[in-house]
N, C-alpha and C. Protein backbone atom coordinates (compact mmCIF):
# COMPACT_ATOMS: atom_id res chain seq x y z
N UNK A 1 -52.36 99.86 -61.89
CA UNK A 1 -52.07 98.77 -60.98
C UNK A 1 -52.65 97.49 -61.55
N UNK A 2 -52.08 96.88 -61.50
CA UNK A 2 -52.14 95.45 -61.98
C UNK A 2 -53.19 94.31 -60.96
N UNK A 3 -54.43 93.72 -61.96
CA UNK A 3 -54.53 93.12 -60.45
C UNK A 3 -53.27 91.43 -60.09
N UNK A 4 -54.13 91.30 -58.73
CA UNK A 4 -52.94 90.46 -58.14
C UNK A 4 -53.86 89.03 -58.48
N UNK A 5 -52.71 88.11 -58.20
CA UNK A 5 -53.13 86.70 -58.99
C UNK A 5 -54.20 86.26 -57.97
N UNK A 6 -54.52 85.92 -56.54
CA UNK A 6 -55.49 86.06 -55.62
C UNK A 6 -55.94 87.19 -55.04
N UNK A 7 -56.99 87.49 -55.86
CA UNK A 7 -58.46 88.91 -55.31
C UNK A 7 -58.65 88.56 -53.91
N UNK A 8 -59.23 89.73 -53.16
CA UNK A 8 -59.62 89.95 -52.02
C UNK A 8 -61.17 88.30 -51.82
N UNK A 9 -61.69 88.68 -52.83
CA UNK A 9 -63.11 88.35 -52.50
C UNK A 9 -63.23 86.95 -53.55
N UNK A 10 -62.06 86.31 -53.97
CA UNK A 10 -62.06 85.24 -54.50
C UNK A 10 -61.97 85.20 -55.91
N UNK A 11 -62.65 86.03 -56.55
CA UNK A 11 -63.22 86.66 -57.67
C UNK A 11 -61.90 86.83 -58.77
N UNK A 12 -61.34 86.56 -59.91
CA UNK A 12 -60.06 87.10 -60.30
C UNK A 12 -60.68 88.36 -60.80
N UNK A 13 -59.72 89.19 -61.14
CA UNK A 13 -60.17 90.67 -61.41
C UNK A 13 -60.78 91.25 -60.48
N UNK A 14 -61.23 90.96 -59.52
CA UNK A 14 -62.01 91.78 -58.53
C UNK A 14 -61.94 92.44 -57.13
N UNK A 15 -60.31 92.03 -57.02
CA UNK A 15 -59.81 92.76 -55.52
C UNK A 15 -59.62 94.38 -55.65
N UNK A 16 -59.64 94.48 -54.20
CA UNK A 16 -60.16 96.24 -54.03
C UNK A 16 -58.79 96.45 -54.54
N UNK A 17 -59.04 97.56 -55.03
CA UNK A 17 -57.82 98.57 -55.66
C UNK A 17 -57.25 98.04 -56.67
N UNK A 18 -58.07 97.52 -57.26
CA UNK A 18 -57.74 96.47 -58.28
C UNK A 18 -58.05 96.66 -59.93
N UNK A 19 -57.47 97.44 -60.60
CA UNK A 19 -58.30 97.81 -62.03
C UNK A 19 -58.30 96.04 -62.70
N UNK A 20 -59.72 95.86 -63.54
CA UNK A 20 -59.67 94.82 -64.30
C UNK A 20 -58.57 94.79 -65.91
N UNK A 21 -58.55 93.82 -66.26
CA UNK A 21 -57.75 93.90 -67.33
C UNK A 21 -58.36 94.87 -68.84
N UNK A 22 -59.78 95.26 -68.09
CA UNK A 22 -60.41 96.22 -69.34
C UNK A 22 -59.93 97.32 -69.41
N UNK A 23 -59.83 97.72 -67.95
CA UNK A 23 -58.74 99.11 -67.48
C UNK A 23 -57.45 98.87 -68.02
N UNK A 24 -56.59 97.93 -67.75
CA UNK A 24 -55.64 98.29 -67.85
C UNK A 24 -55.30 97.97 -69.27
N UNK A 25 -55.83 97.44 -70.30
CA UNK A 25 -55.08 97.23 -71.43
C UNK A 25 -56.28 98.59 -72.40
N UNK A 26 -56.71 99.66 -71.69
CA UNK A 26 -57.30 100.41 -72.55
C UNK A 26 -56.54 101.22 -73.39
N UNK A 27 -55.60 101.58 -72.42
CA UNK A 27 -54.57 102.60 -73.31
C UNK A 27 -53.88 101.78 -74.46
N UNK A 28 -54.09 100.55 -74.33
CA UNK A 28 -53.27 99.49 -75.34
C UNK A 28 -53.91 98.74 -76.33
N UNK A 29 -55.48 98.91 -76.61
CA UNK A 29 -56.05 98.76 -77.61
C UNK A 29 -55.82 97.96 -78.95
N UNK A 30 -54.62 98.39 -79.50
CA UNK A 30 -54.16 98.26 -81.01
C UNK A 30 -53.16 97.17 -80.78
N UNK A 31 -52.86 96.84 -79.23
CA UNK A 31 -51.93 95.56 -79.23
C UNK A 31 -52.68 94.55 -79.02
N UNK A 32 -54.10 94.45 -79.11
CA UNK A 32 -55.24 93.35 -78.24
C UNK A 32 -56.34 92.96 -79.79
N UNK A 33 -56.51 91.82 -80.22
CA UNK A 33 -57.38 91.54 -80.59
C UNK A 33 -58.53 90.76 -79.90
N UNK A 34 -60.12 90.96 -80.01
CA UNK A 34 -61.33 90.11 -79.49
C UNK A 34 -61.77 89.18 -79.76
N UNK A 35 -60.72 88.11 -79.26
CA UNK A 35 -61.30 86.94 -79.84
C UNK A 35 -62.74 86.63 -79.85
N UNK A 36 -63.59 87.27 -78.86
CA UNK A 36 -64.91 86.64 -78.50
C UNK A 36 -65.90 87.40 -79.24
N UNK A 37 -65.62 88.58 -79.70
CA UNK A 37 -65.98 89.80 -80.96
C UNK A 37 -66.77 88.30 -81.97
N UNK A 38 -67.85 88.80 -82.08
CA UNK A 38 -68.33 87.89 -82.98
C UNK A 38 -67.99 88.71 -84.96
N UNK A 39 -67.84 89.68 -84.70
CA UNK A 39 -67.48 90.69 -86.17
C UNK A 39 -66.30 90.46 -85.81
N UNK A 40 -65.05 89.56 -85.98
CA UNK A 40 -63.91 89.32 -85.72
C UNK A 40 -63.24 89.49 -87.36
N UNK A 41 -62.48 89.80 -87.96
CA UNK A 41 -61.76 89.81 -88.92
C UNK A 41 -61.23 88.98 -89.30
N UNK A 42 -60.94 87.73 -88.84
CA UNK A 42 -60.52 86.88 -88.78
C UNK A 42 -61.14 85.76 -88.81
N UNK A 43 -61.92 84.92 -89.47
CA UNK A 43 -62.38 83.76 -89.15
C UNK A 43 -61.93 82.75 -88.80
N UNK A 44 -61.14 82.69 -88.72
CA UNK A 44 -60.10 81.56 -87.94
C UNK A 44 -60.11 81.34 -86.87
N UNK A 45 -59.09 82.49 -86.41
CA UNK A 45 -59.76 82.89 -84.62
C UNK A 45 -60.95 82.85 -84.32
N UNK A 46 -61.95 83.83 -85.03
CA UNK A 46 -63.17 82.97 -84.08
C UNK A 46 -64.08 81.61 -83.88
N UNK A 47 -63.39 80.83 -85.07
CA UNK A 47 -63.44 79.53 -85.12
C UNK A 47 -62.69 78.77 -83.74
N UNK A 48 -61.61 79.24 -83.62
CA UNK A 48 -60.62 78.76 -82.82
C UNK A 48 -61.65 78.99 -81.29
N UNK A 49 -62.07 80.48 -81.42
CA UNK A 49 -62.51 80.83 -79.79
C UNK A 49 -63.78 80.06 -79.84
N UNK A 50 -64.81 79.40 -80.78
CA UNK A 50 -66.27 78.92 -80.92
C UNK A 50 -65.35 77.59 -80.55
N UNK A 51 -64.45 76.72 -80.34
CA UNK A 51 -63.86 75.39 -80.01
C UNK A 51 -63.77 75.21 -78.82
N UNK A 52 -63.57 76.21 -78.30
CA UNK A 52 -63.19 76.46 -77.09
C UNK A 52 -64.66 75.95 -76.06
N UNK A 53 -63.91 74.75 -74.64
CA UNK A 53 -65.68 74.30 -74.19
C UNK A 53 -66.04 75.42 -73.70
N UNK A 54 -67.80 74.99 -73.38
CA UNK A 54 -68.41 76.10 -73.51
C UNK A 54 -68.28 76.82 -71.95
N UNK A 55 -67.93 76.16 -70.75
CA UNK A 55 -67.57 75.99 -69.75
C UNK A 55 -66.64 76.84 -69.29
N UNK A 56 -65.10 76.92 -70.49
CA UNK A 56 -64.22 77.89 -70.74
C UNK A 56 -64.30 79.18 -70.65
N UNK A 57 -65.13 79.21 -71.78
CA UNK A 57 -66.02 79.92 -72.49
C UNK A 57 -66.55 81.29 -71.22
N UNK A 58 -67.49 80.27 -70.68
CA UNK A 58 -68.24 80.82 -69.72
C UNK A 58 -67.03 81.64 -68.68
N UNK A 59 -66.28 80.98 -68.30
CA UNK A 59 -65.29 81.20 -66.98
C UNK A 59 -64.24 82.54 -67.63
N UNK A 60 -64.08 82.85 -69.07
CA UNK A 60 -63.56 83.95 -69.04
C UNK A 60 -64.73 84.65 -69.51
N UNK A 61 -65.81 84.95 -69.58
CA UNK A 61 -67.04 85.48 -69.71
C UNK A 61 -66.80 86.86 -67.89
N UNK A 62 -67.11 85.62 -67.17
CA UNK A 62 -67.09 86.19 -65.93
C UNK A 62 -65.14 86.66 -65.54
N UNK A 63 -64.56 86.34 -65.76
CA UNK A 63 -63.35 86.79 -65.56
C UNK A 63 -63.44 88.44 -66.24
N UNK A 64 -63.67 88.47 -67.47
CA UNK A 64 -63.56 89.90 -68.25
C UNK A 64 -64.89 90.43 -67.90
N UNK A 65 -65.24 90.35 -67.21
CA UNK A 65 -66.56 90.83 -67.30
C UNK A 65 -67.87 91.54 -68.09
N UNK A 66 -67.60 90.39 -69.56
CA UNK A 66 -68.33 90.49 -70.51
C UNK A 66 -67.66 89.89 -71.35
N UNK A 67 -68.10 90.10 -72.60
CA UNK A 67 -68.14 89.22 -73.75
C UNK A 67 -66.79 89.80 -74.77
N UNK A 68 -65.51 89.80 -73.76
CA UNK A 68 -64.49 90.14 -74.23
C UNK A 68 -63.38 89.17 -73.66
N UNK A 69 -62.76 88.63 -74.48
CA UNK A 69 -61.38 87.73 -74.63
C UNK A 69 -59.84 88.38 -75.22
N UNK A 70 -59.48 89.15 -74.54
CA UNK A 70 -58.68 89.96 -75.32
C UNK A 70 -57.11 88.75 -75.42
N UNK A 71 -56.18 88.94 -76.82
CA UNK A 71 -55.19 88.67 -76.66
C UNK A 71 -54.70 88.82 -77.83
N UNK A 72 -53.17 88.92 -76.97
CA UNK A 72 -52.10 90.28 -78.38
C UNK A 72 -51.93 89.80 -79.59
N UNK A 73 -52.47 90.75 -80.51
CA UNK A 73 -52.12 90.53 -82.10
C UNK A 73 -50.84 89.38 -82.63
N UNK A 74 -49.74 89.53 -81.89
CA UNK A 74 -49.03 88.67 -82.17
C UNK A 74 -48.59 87.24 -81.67
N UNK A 75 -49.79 87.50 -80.91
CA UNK A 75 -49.62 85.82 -80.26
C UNK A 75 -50.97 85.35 -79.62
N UNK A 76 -52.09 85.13 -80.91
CA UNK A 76 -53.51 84.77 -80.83
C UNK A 76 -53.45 83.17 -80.66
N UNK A 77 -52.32 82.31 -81.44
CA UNK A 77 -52.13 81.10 -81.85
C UNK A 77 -51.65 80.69 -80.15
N UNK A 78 -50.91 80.94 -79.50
CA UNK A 78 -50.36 80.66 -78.29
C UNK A 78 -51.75 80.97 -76.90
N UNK A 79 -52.95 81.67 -77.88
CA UNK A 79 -53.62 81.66 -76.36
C UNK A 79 -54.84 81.00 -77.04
N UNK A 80 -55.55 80.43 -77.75
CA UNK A 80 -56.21 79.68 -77.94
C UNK A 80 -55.76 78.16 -79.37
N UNK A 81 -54.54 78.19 -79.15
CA UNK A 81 -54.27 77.22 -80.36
C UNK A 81 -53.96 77.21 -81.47
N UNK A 82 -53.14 76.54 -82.01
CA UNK A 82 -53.43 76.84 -83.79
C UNK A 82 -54.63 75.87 -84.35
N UNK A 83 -54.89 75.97 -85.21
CA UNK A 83 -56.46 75.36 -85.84
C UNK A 83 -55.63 75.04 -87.58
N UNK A 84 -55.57 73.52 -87.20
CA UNK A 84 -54.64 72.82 -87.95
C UNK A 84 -55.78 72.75 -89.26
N UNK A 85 -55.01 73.36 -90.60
CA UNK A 85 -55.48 73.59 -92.16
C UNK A 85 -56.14 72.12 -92.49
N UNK A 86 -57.40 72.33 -93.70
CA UNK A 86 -57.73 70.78 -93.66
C UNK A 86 -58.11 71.65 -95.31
N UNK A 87 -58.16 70.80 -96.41
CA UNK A 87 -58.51 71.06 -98.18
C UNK A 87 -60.00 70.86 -97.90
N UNK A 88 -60.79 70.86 -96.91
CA UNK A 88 -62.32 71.05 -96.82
C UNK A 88 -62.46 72.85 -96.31
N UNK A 89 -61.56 73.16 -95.89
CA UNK A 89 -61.76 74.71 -95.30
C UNK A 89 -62.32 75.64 -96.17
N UNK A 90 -61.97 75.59 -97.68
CA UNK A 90 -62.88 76.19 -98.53
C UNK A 90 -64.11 76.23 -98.97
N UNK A 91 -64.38 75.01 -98.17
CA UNK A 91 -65.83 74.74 -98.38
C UNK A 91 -66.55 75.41 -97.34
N UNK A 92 -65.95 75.39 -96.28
CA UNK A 92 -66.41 75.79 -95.12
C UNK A 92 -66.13 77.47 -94.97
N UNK A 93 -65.39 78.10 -95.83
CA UNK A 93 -65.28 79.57 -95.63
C UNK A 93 -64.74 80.08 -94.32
N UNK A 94 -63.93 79.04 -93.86
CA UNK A 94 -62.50 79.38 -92.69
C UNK A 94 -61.50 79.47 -93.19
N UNK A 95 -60.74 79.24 -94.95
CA UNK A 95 -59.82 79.79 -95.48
C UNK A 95 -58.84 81.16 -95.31
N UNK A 96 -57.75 80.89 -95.44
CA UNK A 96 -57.51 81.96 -95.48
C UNK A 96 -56.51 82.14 -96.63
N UNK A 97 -57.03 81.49 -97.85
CA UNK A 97 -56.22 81.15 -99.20
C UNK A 97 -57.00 82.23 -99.50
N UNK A 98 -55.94 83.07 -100.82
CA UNK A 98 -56.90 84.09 -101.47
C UNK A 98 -57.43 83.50 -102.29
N UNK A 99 -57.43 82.41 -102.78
CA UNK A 99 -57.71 82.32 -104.74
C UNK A 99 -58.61 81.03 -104.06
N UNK A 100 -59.41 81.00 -102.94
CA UNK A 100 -60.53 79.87 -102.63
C UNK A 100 -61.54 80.00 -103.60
N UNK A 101 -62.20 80.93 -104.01
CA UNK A 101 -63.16 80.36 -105.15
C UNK A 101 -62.57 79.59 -106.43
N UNK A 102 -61.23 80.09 -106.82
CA UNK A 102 -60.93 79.45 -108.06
C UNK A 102 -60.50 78.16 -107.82
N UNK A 103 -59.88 77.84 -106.74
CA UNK A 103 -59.96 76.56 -105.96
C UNK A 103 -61.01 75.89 -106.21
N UNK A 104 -62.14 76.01 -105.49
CA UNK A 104 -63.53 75.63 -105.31
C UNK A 104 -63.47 75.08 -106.49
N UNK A 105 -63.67 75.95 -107.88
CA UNK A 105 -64.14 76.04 -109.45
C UNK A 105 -63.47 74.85 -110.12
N UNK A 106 -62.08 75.53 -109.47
CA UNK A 106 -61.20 73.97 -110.62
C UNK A 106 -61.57 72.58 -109.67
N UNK A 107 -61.12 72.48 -108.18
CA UNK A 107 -61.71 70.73 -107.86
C UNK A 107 -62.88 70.39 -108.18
N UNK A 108 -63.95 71.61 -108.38
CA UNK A 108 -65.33 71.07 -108.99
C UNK A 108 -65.33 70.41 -110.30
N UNK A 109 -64.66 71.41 -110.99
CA UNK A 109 -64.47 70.73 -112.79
C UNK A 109 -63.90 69.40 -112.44
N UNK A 110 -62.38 69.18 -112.15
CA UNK A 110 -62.16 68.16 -112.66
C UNK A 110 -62.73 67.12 -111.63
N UNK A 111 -63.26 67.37 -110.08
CA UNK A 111 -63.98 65.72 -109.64
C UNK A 111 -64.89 65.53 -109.36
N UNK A 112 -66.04 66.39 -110.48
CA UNK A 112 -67.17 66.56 -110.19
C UNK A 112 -68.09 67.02 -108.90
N UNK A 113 -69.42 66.95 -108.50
CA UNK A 113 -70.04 66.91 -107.45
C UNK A 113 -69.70 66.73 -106.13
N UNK A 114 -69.23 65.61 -106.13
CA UNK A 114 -68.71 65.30 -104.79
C UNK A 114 -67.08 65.80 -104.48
N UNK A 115 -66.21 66.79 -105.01
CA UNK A 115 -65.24 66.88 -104.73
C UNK A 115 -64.95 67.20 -103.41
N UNK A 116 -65.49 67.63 -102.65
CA UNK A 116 -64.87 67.73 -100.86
C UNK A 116 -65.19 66.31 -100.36
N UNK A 117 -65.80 65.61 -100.59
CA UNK A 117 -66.10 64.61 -100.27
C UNK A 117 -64.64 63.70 -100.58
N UNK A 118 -64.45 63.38 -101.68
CA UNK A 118 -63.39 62.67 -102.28
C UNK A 118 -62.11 63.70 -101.60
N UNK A 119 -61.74 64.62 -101.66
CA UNK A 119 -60.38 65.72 -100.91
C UNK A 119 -60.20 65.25 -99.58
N UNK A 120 -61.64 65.19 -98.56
CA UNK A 120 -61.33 65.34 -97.58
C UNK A 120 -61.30 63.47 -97.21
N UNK A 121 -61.53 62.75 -97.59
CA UNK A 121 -61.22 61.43 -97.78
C UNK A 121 -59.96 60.85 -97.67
N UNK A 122 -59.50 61.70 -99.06
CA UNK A 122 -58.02 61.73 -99.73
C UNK A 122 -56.99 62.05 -98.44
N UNK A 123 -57.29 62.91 -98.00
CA UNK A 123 -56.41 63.84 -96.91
C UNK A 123 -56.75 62.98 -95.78
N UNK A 124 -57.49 62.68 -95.14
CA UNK A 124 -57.65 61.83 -93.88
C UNK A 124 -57.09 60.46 -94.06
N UNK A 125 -57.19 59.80 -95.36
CA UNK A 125 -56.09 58.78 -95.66
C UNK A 125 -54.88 58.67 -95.84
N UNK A 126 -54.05 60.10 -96.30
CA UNK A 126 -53.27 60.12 -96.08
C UNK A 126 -52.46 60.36 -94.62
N UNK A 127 -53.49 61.17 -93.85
CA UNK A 127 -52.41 61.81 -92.57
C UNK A 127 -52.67 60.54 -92.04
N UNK A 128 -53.75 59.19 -91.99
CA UNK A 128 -53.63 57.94 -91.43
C UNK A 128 -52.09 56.87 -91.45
N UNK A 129 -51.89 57.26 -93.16
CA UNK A 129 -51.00 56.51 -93.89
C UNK A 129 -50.06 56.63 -93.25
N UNK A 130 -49.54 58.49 -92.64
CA UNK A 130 -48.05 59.45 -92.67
C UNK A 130 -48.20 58.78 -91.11
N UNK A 131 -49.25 58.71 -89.68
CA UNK A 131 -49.38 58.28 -88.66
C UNK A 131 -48.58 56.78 -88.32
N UNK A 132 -49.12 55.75 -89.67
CA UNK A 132 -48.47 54.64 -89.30
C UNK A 132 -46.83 55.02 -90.07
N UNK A 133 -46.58 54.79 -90.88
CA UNK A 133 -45.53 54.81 -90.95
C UNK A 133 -44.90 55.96 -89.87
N UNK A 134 -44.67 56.97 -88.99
CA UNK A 134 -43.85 57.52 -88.23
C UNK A 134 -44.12 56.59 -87.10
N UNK A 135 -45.21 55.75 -87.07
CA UNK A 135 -44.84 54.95 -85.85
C UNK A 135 -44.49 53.31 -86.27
N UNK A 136 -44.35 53.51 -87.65
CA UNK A 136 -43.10 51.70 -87.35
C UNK A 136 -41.77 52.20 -87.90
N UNK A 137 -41.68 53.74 -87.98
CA UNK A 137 -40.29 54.28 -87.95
C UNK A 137 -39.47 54.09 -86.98
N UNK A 138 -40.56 55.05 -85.32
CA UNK A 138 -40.30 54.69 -84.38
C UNK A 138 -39.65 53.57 -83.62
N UNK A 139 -40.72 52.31 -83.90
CA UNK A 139 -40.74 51.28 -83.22
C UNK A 139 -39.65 50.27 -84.15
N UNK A 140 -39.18 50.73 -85.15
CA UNK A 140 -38.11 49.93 -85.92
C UNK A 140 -36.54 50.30 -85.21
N UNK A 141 -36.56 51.79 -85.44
CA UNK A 141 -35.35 52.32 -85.06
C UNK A 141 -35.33 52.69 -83.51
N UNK A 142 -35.65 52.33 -82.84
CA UNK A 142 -35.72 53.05 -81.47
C UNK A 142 -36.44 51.70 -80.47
N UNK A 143 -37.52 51.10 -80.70
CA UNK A 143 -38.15 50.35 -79.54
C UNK A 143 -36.92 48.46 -79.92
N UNK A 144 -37.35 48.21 -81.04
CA UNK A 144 -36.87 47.38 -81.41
C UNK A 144 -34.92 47.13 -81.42
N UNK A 145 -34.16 47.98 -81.10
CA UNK A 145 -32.60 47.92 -81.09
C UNK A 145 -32.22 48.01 -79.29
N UNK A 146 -33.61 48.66 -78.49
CA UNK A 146 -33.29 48.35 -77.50
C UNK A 146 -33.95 47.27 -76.68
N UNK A 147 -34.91 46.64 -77.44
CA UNK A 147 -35.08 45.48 -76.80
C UNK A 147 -34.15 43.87 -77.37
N UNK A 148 -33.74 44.17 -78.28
CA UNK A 148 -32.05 43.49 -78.30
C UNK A 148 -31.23 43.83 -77.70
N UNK A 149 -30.64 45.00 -77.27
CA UNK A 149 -29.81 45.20 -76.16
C UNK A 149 -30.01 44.90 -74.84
N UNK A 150 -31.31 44.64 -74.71
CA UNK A 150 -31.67 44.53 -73.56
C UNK A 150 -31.56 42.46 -73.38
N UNK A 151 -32.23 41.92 -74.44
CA UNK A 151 -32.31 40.63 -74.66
C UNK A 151 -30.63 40.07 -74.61
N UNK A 152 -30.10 40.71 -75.22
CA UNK A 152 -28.24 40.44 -74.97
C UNK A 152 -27.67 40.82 -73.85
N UNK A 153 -28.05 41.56 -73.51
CA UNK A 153 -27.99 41.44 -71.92
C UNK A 153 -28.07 40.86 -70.98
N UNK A 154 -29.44 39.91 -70.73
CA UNK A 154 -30.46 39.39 -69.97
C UNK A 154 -29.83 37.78 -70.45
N UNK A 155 -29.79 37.56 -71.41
CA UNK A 155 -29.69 35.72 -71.73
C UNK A 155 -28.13 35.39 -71.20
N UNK A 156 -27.65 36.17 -70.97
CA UNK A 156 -25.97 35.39 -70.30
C UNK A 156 -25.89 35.69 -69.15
N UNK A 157 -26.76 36.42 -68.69
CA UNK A 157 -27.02 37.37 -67.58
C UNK A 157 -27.41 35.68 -66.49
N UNK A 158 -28.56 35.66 -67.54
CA UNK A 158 -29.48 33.79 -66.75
C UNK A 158 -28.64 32.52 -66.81
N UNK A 159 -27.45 32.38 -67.74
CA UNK A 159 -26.91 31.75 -68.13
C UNK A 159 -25.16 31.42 -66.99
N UNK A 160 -25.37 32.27 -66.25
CA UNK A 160 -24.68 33.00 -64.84
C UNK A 160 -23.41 33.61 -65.03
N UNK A 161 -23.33 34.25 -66.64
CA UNK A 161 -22.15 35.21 -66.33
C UNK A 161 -22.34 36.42 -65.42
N UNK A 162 -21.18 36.53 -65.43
CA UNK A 162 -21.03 38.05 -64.16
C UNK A 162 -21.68 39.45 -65.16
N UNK A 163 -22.14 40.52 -64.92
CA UNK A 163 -22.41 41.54 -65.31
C UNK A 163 -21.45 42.05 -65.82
N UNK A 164 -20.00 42.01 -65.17
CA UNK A 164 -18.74 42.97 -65.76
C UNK A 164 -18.55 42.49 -66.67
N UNK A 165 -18.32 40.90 -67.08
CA UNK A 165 -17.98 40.28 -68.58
C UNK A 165 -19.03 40.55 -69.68
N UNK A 166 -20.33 40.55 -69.18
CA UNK A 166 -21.14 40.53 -70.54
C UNK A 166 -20.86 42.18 -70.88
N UNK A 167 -21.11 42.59 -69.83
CA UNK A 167 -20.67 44.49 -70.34
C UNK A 167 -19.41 45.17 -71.14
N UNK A 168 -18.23 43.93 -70.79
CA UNK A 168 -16.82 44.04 -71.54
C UNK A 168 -16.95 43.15 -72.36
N UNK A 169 -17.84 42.02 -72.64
CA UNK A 169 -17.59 41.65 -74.17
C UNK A 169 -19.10 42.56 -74.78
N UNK A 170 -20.29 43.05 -74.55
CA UNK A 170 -20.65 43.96 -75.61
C UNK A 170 -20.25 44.68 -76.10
N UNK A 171 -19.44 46.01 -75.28
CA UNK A 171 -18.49 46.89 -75.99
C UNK A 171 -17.74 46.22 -76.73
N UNK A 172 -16.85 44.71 -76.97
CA UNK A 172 -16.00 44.68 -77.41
C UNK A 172 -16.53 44.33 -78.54
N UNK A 173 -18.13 43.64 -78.76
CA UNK A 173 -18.03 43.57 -79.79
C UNK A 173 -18.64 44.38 -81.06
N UNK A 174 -19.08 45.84 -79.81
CA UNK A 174 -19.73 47.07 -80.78
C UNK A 174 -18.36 47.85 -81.19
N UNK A 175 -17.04 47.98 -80.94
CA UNK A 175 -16.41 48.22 -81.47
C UNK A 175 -15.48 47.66 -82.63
């Protein structure tokens, strides 16, 4: 039995006749990973679940009633996020590149000492760069063609033509 979305006693998981979700996903084990498993296999995920406020945190603490976060192998990204890739992750040993040490080895050779320093620089200047330009993409093709339509509109509008003429000569002269 499933419990119901409002428990008897307020509590989720805790109405009478009510198995918790520890019960019921026991027989199902191999479809559930722990996110909150600190020996997690995954460092990612438990990166992802350590993001999580601590408040959260706490509130499915007491929901599972313990230090279990269960959710299905195939859809970990949909219950706590994806945890967007950054060229500092190798430094940090949240990779999930196989060939991160030889990584490590070669940006060390060729940019010396400080290479995460200079990468992660590099990379934050660029996604700045890719930010503005998609927004004077935006505002070129999209904000800017309708505030001329709108301005061609409005000035004959004040000028006291009727609405039906300025509307039958724009079409006439977008065609």
């Amino acid at each position: 039995m499933a419990c119901s979305a409002v428990p008897d006693d307020g509590r989720p998981g805790k109405a009478s006749g009510c198995t918790t979700l520890r019960d019921s996903i026991a027989g199902r084990t191999k479809e559930y990973v722990n996110l909150a498993d600190a020996q997690l296999k995954n460092p990612v995920l438990y990166d992802a679940w350590n993001i999580i406020p601590a408040e959260t945190r706490a509130h499915a603490y007491m929901v599972f009633d313990s230090n279990l976060f269960p959710a299905r192998k195939d859809q970990p990204n949909n219950t706590v996020g994806y945890r967007e890739a950054s060229v500092g992750d190798p430094r940090s040993e949240l990779s999930r590149v196989p060939a991160q040490k030889a990584f490590m080895d070669s940006a060390t050779f060729v940019l010396g000492k400080n290479t995460f320093k200079y990468l992660v620089t590099a990379e934050r200047s660029w996604k700045a760069g890719v930010a503005f330009a998609k927004s004077t993409i935006f505002i070129k093709s999209v904000v800017v063609p309708l505030a001329k339509v709108g301005s061609n509109f409005l000035q004959p509008m004040h000028q006291g033509m009727p609405d039906r003429n300025i509307a039958k000569d724009m079409t006439a002269k977008l065609a």
